[in-house]
Protein backbone atom coordinates (compact mmCIF):
# COMPACT_ATOMS: atom_id res chain seq x y z
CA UNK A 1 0.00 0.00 0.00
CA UNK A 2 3.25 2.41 0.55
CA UNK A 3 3.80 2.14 -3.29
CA UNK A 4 0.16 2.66 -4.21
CA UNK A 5 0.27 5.80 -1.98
CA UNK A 6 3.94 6.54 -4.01
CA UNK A 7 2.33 6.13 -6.72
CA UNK A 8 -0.72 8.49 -5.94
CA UNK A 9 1.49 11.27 -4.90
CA UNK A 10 3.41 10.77 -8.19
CA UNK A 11 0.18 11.01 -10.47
CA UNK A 12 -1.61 14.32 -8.35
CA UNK A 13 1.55 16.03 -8.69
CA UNK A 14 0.65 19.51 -10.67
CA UNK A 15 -3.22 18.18 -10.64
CA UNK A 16 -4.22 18.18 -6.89
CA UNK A 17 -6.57 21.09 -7.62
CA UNK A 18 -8.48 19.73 -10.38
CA UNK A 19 -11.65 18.35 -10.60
CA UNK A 20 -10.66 14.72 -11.02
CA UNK A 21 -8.27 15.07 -8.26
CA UNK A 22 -10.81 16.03 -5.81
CA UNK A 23 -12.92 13.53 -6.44
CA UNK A 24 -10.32 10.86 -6.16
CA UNK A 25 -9.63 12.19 -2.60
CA UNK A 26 -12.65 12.20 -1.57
CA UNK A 27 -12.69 8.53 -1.46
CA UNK A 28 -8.86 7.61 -1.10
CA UNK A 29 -8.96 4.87 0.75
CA UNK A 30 -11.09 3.08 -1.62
CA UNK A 31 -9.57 4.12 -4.79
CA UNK A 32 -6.00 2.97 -3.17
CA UNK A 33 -7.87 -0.29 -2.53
CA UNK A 34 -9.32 -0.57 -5.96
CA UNK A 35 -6.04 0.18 -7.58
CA UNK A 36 -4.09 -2.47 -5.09
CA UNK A 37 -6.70 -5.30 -6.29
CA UNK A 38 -6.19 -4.51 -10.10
CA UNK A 39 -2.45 -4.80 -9.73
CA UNK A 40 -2.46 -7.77 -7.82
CA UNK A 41 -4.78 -9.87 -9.81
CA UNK A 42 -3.64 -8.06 -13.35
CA UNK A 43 -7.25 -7.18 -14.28
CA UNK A 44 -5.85 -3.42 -14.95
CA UNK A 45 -8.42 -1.16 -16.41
CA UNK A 46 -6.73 2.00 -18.60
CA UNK A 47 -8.78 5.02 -19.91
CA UNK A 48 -7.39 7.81 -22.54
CA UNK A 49 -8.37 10.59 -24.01
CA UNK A 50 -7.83 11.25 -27.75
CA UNK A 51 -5.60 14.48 -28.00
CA UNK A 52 -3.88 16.36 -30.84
CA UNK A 53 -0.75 18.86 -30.39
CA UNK A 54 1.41 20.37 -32.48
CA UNK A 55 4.96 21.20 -31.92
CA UNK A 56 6.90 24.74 -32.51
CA UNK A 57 7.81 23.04 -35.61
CA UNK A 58 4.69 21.89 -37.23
CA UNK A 59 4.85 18.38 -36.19
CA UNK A 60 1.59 17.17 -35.29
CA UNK A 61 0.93 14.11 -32.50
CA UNK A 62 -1.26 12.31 -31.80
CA UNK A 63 -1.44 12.07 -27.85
CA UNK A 64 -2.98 9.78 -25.67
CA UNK A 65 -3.88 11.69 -22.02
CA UNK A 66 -4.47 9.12 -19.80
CA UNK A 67 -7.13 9.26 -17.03
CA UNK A 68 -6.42 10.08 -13.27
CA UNK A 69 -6.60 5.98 -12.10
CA UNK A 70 -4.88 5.06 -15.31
CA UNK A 71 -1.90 7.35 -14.15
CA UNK A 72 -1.84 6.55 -10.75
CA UNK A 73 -1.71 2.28 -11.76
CA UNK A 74 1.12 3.48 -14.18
CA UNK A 75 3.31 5.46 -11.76
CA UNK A 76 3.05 2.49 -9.04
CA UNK A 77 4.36 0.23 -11.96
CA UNK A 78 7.07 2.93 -12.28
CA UNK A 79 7.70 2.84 -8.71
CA UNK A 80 8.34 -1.10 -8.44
CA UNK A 81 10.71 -1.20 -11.59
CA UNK A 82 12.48 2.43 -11.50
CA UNK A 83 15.11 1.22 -8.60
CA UNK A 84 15.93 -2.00 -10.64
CA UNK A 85 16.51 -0.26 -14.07
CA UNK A 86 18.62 2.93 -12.23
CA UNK A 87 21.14 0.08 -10.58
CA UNK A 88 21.54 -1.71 -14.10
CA UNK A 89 21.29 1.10 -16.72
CA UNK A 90 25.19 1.61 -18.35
CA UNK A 91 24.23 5.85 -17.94
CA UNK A 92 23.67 6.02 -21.78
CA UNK A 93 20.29 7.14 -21.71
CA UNK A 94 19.74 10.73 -20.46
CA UNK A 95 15.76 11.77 -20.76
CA UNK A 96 13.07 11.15 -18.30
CA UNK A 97 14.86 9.92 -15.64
CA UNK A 98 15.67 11.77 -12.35
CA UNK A 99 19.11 13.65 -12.56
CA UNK A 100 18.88 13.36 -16.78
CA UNK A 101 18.29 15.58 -19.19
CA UNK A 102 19.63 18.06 -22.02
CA UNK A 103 20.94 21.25 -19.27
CA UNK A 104 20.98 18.68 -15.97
CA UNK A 105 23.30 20.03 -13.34
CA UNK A 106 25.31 16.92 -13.58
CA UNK A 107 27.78 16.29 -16.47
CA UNK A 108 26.74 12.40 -15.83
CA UNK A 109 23.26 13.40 -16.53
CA UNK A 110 23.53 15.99 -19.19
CA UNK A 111 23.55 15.86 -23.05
CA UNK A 112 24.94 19.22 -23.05
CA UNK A 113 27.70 18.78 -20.50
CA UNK A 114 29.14 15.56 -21.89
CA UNK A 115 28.50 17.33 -25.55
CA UNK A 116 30.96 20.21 -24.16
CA UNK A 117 33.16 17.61 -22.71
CA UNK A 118 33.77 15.90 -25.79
CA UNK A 119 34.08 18.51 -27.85
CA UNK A 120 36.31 20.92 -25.44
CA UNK A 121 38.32 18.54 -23.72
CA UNK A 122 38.49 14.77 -25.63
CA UNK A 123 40.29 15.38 -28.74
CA UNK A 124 41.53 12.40 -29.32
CA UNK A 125 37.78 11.91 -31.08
CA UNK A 126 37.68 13.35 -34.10
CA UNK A 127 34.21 12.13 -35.57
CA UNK A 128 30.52 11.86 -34.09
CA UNK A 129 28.04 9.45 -35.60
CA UNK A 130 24.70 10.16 -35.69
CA UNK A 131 21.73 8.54 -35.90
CA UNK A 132 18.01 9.07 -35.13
CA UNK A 133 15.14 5.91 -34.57
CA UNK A 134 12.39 6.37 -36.80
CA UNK A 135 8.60 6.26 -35.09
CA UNK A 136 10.35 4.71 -31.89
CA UNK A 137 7.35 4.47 -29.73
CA UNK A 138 5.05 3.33 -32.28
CA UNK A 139 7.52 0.73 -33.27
CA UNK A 140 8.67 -0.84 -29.92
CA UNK A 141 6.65 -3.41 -29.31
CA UNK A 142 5.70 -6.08 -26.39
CA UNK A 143 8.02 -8.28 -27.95
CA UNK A 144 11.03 -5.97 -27.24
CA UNK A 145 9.72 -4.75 -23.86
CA UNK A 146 9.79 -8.35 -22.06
CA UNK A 147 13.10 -9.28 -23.51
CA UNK A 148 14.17 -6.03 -22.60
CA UNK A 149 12.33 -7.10 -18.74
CA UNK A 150 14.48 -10.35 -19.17
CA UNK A 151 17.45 -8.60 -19.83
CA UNK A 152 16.78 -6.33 -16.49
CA UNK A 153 15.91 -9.60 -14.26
CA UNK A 154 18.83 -11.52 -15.54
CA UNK A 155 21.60 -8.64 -14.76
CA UNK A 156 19.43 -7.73 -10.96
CA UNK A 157 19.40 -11.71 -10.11
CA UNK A 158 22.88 -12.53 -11.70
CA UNK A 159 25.07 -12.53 -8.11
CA UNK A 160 21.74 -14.03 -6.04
CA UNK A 161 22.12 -17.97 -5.26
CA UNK A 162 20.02 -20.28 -7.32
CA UNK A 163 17.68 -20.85 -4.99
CA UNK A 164 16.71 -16.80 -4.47
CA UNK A 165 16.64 -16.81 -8.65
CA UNK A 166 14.28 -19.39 -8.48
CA UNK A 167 11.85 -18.06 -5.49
CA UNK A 168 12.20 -14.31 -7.36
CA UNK A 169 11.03 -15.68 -10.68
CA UNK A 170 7.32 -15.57 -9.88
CA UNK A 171 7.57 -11.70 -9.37
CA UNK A 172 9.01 -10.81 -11.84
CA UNK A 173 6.56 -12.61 -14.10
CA UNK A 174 3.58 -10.49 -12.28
CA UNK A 175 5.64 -7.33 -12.76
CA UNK A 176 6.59 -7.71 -16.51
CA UNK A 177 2.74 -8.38 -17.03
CA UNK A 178 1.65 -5.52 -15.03
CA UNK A 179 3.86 -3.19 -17.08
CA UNK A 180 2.43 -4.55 -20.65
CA UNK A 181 -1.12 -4.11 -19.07
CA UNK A 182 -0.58 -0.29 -17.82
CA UNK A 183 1.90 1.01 -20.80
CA UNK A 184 0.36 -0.29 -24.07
CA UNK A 185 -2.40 0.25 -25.62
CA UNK A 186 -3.82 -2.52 -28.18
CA UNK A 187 -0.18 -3.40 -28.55
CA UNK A 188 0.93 -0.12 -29.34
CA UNK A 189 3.09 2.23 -27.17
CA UNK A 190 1.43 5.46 -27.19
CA UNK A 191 2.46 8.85 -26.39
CA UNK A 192 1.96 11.06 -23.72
CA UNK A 193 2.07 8.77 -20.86
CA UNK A 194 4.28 8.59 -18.17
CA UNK A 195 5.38 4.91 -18.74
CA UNK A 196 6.42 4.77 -22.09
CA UNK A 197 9.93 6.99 -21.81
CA UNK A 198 10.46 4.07 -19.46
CA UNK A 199 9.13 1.32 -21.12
CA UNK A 200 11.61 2.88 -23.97
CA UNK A 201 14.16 2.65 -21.92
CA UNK A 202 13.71 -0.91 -20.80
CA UNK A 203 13.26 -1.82 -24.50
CA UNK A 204 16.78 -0.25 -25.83
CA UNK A 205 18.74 -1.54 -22.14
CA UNK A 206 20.37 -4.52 -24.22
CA UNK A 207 21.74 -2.10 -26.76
CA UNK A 208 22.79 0.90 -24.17
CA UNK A 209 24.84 -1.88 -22.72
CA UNK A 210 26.19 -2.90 -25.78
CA UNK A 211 26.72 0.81 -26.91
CA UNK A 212 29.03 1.22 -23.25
CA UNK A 213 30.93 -2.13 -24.15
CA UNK A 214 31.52 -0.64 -27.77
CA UNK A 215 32.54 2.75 -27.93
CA UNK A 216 34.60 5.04 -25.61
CA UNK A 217 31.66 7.89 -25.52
CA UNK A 218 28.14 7.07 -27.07
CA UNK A 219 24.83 9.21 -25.47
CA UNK A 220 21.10 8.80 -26.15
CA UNK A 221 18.24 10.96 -25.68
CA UNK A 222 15.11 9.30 -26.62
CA UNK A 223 15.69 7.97 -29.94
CA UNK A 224 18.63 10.27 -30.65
CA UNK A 225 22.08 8.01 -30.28
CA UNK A 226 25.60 9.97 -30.81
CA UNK A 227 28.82 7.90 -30.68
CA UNK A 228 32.01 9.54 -30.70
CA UNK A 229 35.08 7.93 -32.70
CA UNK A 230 38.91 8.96 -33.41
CA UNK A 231 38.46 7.95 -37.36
CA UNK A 232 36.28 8.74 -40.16
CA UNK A 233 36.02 4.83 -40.75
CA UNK A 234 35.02 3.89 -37.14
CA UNK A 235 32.73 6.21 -37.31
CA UNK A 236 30.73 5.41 -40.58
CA UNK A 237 31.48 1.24 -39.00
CA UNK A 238 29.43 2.78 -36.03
CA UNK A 239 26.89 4.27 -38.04
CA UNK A 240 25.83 0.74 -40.23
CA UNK A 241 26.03 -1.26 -36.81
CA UNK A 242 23.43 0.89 -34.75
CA UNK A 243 21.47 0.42 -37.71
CA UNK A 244 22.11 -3.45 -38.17
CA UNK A 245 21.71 -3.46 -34.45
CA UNK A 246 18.20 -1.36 -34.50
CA UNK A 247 16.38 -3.55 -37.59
CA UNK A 248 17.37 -7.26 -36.63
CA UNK A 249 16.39 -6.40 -32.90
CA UNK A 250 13.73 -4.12 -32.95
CA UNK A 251 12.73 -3.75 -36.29
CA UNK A 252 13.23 -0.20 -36.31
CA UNK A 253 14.78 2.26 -39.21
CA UNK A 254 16.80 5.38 -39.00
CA UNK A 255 16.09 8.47 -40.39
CA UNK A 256 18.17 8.94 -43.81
CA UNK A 257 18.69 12.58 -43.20
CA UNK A 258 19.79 12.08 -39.31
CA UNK A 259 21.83 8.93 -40.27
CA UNK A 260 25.37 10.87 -40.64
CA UNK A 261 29.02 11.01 -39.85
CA UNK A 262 29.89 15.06 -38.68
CA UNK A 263 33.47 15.91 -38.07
CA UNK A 264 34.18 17.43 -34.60
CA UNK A 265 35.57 20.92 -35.47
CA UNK A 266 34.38 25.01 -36.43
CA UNK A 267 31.46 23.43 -38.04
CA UNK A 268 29.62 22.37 -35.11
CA UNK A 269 27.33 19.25 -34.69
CA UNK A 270 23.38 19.69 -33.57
CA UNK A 271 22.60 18.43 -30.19
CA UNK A 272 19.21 18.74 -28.63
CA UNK A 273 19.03 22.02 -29.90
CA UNK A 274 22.40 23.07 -28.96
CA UNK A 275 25.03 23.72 -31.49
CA UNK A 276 28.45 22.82 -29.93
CA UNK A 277 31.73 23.80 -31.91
CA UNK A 278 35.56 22.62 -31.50
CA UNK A 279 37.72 25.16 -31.94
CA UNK A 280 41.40 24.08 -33.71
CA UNK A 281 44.84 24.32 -32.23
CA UNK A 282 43.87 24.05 -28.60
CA UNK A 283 44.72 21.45 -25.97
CA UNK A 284 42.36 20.64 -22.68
CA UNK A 285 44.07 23.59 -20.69
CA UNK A 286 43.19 25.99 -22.92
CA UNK A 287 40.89 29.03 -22.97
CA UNK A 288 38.23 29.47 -25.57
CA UNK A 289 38.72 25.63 -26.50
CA UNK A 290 34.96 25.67 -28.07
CA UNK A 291 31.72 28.00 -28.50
CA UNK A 292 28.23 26.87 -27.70
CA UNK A 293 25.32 28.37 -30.03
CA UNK A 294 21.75 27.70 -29.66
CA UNK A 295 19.84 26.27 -33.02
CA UNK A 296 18.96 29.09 -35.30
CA UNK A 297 15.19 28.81 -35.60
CA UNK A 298 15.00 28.66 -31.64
CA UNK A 299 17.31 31.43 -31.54
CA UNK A 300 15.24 33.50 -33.69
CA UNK A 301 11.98 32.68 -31.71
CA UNK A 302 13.79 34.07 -28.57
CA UNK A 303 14.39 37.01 -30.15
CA UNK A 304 11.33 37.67 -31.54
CA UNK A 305 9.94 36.95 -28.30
CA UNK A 306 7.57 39.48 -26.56
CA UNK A 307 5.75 37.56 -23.47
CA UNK A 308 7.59 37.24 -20.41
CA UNK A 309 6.41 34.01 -19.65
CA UNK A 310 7.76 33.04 -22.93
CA UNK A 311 10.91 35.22 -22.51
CA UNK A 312 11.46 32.83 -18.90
CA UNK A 313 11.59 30.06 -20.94
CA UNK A 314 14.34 30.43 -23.81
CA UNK A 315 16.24 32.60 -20.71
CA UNK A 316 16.33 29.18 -18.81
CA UNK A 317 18.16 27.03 -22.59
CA UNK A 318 19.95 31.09 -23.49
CA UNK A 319 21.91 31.01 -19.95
CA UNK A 320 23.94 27.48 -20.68
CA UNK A 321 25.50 28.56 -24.36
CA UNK A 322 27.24 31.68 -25.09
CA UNK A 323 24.41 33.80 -26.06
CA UNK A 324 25.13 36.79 -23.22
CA UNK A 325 25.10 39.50 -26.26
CA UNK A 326 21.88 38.17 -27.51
CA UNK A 327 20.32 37.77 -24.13
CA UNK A 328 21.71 41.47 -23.24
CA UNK A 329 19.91 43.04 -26.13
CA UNK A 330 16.99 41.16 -25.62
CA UNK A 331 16.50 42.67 -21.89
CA UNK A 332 16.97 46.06 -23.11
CA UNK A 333 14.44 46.23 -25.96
CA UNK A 334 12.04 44.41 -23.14
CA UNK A 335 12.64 46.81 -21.04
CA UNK A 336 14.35 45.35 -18.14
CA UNK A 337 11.54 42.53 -17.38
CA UNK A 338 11.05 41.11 -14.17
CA UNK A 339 12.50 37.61 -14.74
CA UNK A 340 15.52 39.38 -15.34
CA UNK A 341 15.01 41.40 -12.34
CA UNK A 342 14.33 38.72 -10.20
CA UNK A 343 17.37 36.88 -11.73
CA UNK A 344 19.83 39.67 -10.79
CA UNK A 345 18.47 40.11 -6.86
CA UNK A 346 18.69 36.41 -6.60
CA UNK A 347 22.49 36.48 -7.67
CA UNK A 348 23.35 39.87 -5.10
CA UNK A 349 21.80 37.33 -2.71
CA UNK A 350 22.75 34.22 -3.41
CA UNK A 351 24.56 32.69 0.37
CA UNK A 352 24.01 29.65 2.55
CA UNK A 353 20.51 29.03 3.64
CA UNK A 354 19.29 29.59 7.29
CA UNK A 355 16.49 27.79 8.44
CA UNK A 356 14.03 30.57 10.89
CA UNK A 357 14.06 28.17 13.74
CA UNK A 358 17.97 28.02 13.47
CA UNK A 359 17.65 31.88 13.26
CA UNK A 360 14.87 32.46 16.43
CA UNK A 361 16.66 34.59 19.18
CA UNK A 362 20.01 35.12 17.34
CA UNK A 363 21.20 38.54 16.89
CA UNK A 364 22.02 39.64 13.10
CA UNK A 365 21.68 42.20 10.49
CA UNK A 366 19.52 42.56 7.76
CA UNK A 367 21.20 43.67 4.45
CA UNK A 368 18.81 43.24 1.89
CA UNK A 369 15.54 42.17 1.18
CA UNK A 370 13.00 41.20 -1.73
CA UNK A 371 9.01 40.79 -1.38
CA UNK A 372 7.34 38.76 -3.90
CA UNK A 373 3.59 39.43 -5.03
CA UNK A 374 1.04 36.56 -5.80
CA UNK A 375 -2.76 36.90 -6.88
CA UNK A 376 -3.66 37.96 -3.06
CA UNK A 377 -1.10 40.44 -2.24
CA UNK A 378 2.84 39.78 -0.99
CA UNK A 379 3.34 36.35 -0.10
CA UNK A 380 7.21 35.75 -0.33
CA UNK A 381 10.34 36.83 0.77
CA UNK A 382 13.89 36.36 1.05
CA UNK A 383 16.44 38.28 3.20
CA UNK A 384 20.44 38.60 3.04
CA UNK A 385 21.52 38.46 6.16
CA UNK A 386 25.24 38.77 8.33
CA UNK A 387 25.85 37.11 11.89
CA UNK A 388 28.83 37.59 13.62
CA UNK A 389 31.10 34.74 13.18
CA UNK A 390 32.65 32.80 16.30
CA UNK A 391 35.87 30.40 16.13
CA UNK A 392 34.44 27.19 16.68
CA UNK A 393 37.17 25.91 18.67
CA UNK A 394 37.94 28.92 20.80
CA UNK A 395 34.46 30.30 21.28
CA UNK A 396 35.63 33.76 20.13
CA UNK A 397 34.38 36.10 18.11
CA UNK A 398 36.61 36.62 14.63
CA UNK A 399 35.18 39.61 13.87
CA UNK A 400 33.64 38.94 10.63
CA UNK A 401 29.97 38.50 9.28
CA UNK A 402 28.80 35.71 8.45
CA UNK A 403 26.39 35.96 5.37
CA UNK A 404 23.14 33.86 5.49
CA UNK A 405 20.07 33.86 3.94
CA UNK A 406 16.30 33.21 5.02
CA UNK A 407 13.45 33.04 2.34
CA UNK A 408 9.56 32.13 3.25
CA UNK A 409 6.02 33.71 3.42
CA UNK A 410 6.82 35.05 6.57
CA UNK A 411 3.43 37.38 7.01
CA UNK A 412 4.54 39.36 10.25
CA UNK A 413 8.08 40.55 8.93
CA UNK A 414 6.46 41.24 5.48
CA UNK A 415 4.05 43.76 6.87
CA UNK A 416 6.77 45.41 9.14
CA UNK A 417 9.05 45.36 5.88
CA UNK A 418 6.08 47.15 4.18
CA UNK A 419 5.13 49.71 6.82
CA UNK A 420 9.01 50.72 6.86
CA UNK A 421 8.80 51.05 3.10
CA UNK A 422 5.84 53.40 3.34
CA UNK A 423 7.47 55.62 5.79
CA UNK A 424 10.19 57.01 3.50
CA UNK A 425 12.71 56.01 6.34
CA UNK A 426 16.33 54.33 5.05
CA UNK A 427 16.36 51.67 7.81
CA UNK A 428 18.58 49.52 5.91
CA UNK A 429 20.72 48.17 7.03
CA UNK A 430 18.93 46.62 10.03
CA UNK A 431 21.11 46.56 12.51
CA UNK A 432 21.01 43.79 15.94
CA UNK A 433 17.77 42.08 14.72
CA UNK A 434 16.40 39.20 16.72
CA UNK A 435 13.53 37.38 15.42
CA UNK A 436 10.84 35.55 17.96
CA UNK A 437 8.41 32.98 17.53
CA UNK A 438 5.58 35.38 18.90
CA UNK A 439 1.99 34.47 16.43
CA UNK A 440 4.47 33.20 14.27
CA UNK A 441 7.83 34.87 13.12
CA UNK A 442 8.67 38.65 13.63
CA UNK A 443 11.49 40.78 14.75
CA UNK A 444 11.51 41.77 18.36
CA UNK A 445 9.60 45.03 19.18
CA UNK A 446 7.84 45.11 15.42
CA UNK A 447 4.32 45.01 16.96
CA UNK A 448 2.17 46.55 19.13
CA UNK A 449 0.65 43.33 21.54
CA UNK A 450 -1.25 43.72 23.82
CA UNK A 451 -0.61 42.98 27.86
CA UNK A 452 -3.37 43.49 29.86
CA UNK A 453 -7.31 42.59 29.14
CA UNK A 454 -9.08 45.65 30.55
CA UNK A 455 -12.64 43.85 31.11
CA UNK A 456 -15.10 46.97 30.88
C-alpha cells in the first residue's frame, strides 16, 4: 500500500486542484484499494483521451492523455521497476529519468555537458556518428519490452544464489505483465504517458549496454544516439552497426537525413538544440577551447519573443550557451523585465541558507531584502543576512559577518518590511535584529501586543 500511496502522490503532482483530483480524494482509501486489487490480480483497467498537439515546428501528434486511475496504476508500476533499471542502466540514456536531461546540473546526466566535454576537452575523437530511430514508440513493441524485462531480471538476479533466482522468478513474471497491461495500448506504445519513456528505456537496455561495451563515448536521448570515434572509418562502421543493431532487434529504421558522420571541429554538430563547436589548435588547458550556439530557428523565436512568460523560458536554454550578447539586447528592448530582475536580486543574494528556527533569538543584520507578489497580495520573501562569526574551537568572536540567507512567506516581517517602506525612512541596514516565535515569526519590538485585558 506504501507504493500505491507513491504512486498516488506521483500522479496528483501539478493536478491536486483539479476536478478529477478532488474527487479521487474524496474517497482515497477506496480508490487505493481498488487500484491495489487490479495490480495484484492483473485485471488493470486503462482510460485515454484522444488528443492532438502540435509542436513549434509543425509536427503534429497524436497524444494519448491518460485518465487520473490510469496514471496513478502506471506510476506504481514505475515505482516497483524504477530502482531495478537505475542500478543496471550503463548511464547512456539521459531523458526522463531523475538527474537526466539536455541542461541537468550533472555532467553524468547531461547531453549538453558531456557534448561540451567531448568537444572541449576529448580530442583524441575526431568524428561523431549520428543517428536518429524512426517512429520509436510506435515501433517498440511487447516483444522488445519483455526481452528487454528479461534482460533487467537476468543482470538484478545474476550474483543471487540459485535458490533466491528461483523463489524471485514468480515476481518478476507479475511485474513484466503488469507493465504490458498499464503502458500499451492494443499493442501499441502510445504517447503522452508517463510509462512509455520508461518502457523505452527498458526496451533499448540490451543495446545501451552494448553501446558502453563498444565505444569510448556514445549518449542517447530518446531515440537520438551519438557515438564519438577517433576515425572517419570507425565512425561510418558505427553508423551501419546501430542500424544493423536497431532492424534485426527491434525492427526499427533510421532516419536517412539524421543517419550521418559530422566531423568534430568550427562546423559544429546539432545536439538537442544546442550547437556545440571545436575550436582548432587548442589542448584541454586551454581558454576558448569551443563555443556553444543555440539552433537558429529557436534562436530566432527568442528574439522575436515578446511575453515574459515566454521570454522565462528560452532565458532558462539562453543562460547554458554563449548567447550573453543576444540575451543582453533582448532585456533592453524588453525593457528590463522582471524575470531578469528577479534573476539579478537572486544572484546579489545568493549565500548559505538559514532555516528561521535556526535563526529564532540570534542577533544579526539585515542587508537586503525582496518581497514577492502573488494573486492575493505579498506572499514571499527572502532576506540577506550577516551574523557575527565565532571560532568554533575557541568560542571567540573573529570579527567577521557571516552571510546567510532566510526566504519564506513570513506574514509578520512582510508587513513590518512594508510599513518601513511606506514611511520614506532608510532603515537599511537593520542593525542587531532578533527574530521571535511570537503568532508566528517577527522581529523583536515590530508590533504593538497587547498585555493586559481591561474587562469593561
Amino acid at each position: 500500500m506504501s507504493d500505491v500511496e507513491a504512486g498516488e502522490m506521483a500522479a496528483l503532482k501539478g493536478r491536486a486542484t483539479g476536478k478529477a483530483a478532488q474527487v479521487w480524494l474524496s474517497e482515497k482509501e477506496a480508490n487505493r484499494t481498488r487500484v491495489l486489487d487490479q495490480a495484484l490480480s492483473l485485471s488493470i483497467s486503462t482510460d485515454y483521451r484522444q488528443l492532438e498537439k502540435t509542436n513549434a515546428n509543425g509536427k503534429v501528434r497524436q497524444i494519448d492523455a491518460p485518465s487520473l486511475h490510469t496514471l496513478v496504476i502506471q506510476h506504481l508500476w514505475m515505482e516497483l521497476v524504477m530502482p531495478y533499471y537505475m542500478s543496471i542502466e550503463p548511464g547512456v540514456a539521459r531523458n526522463c529519468l531523475t538527474g537526466r536531461g539536455v541542461t541537468a546540473e550533472q555532467r553524468q546526466g547531461s547531453v549538453l555537458k558531456e557534448a561540451k566535454r567531448l568537444f572541449y576537452d576529448r580530442r583524441e575523437l575526431c568524428f561523431l556518428a549520428c543517428a536518429d530511430q524512426r517512429q520509436c514508440y510506435q515501433r517498440i513493441t511487447v516483444k522488445a519490452y519483455r526481452r528487454g524485462m528479461k534482460e533487467l531480471r537476468d543482470r538484478v538476479l545474476s550474483g543471487s544464489p540459485a535458490e533466491k533466482r528461483m523463489e524471485a522468478m514468480p515476481y518478476w513474471r507479475w511485474l513484466t505483465d503488469f507493465g504490458e497491461q498499464v503502458s500499451f495500448v492494443d499493442g501499441r506504445l502510445p504517447i503522452g504517458t508517463p510509462t512509455s519513456p520508461l518502457v523505452h528505456h527498458i526496451a533499448m537496455l540490451p543495446f545501451d549496454l552494448w553501446l558502453k561495451e563498444q565505444f569510448p563515448w556514445a549518449i542517447r536521448y530518446a531515440d537520438n544516439v551519438w557515438v564519438a570515434t577517433e576515425t572517419k572509418q570507425e565512425a561510418n562502421q558505427a553508423v551501419w552497426r546501430i542500424r544493423q543493431f536497431w532492424w534485426f532487434a527491434y525492427g526499427l529504421r533510421c532516419k536517412r537525413h539524421m543517419d550521418c558522420v559530422l566531423p568534430i571541429g568550427e562546423q559544429g554538430a546539432d545536439l538537442c538544440g544546442f550547437v556545440v563547436k571545436r575550436l582548432p589548435d587548442k589542448t584541454a588547458t586551454s581558454h576558448d577551447k569551443g563555443v556553444t550556439l543555440m539552433r537558429t530557428a529557436t534562436l530566432r523565436r527568442a528574439v522575436r519573443c515578446r511575453d515574459d512568460r515566454s521570454w522565462a523560458s528560452y532565458f532558462g536554454l539562453m543562460k547554458h550557451a554563449d548567447c550573453y550578447g543576444v540575451m543582453q539586447k533582448t532585456e533592453q528592448r524588453m525593457k528590463l523585465t522582471e524575470l531578469t530582475q528577479r534573476v539579478r536580486i537572486n544572484r546579489e543574494m545568493d549565500a548559505k541558507h538559514i532555516d528561521m528556527k535556526d535563526l529564532e533569538g540570534k542577533v544579526h543584520n539585515v542587508y537586503k531584502y525582496e518581497i514577492r507578489r502573488g494573486k492575493e497580495g505579498d506572499n514571499w520573501m527572502k532576506a540577506l543576512i550577516g551574523i557575527p562569526d565565532v571560532d568554533s574551537e575557541t568560542g571567540k568572536a573573529t570579527g567577521r559577518i557571516r552571510a546567510y540567507e532566510y526566504h519564506g512567506n513570513y506574514q509578520g516581517i512582510i508587513r513590518w518590511l512594508r510599513e518601513l517602506e511606506a514611511s520614506g525612512i532608510d532603515f537599511l541596514p537593520i542593525e542587531e535584529g532578533r527574530i521571535v516565535n511570537e503568532c508566528g515569526y517577527i522581529y523583536e519590538g515590530s508590533t504593538n501586543q497587547i498585555q493586559f485585558i481591561e474587562e469593561d
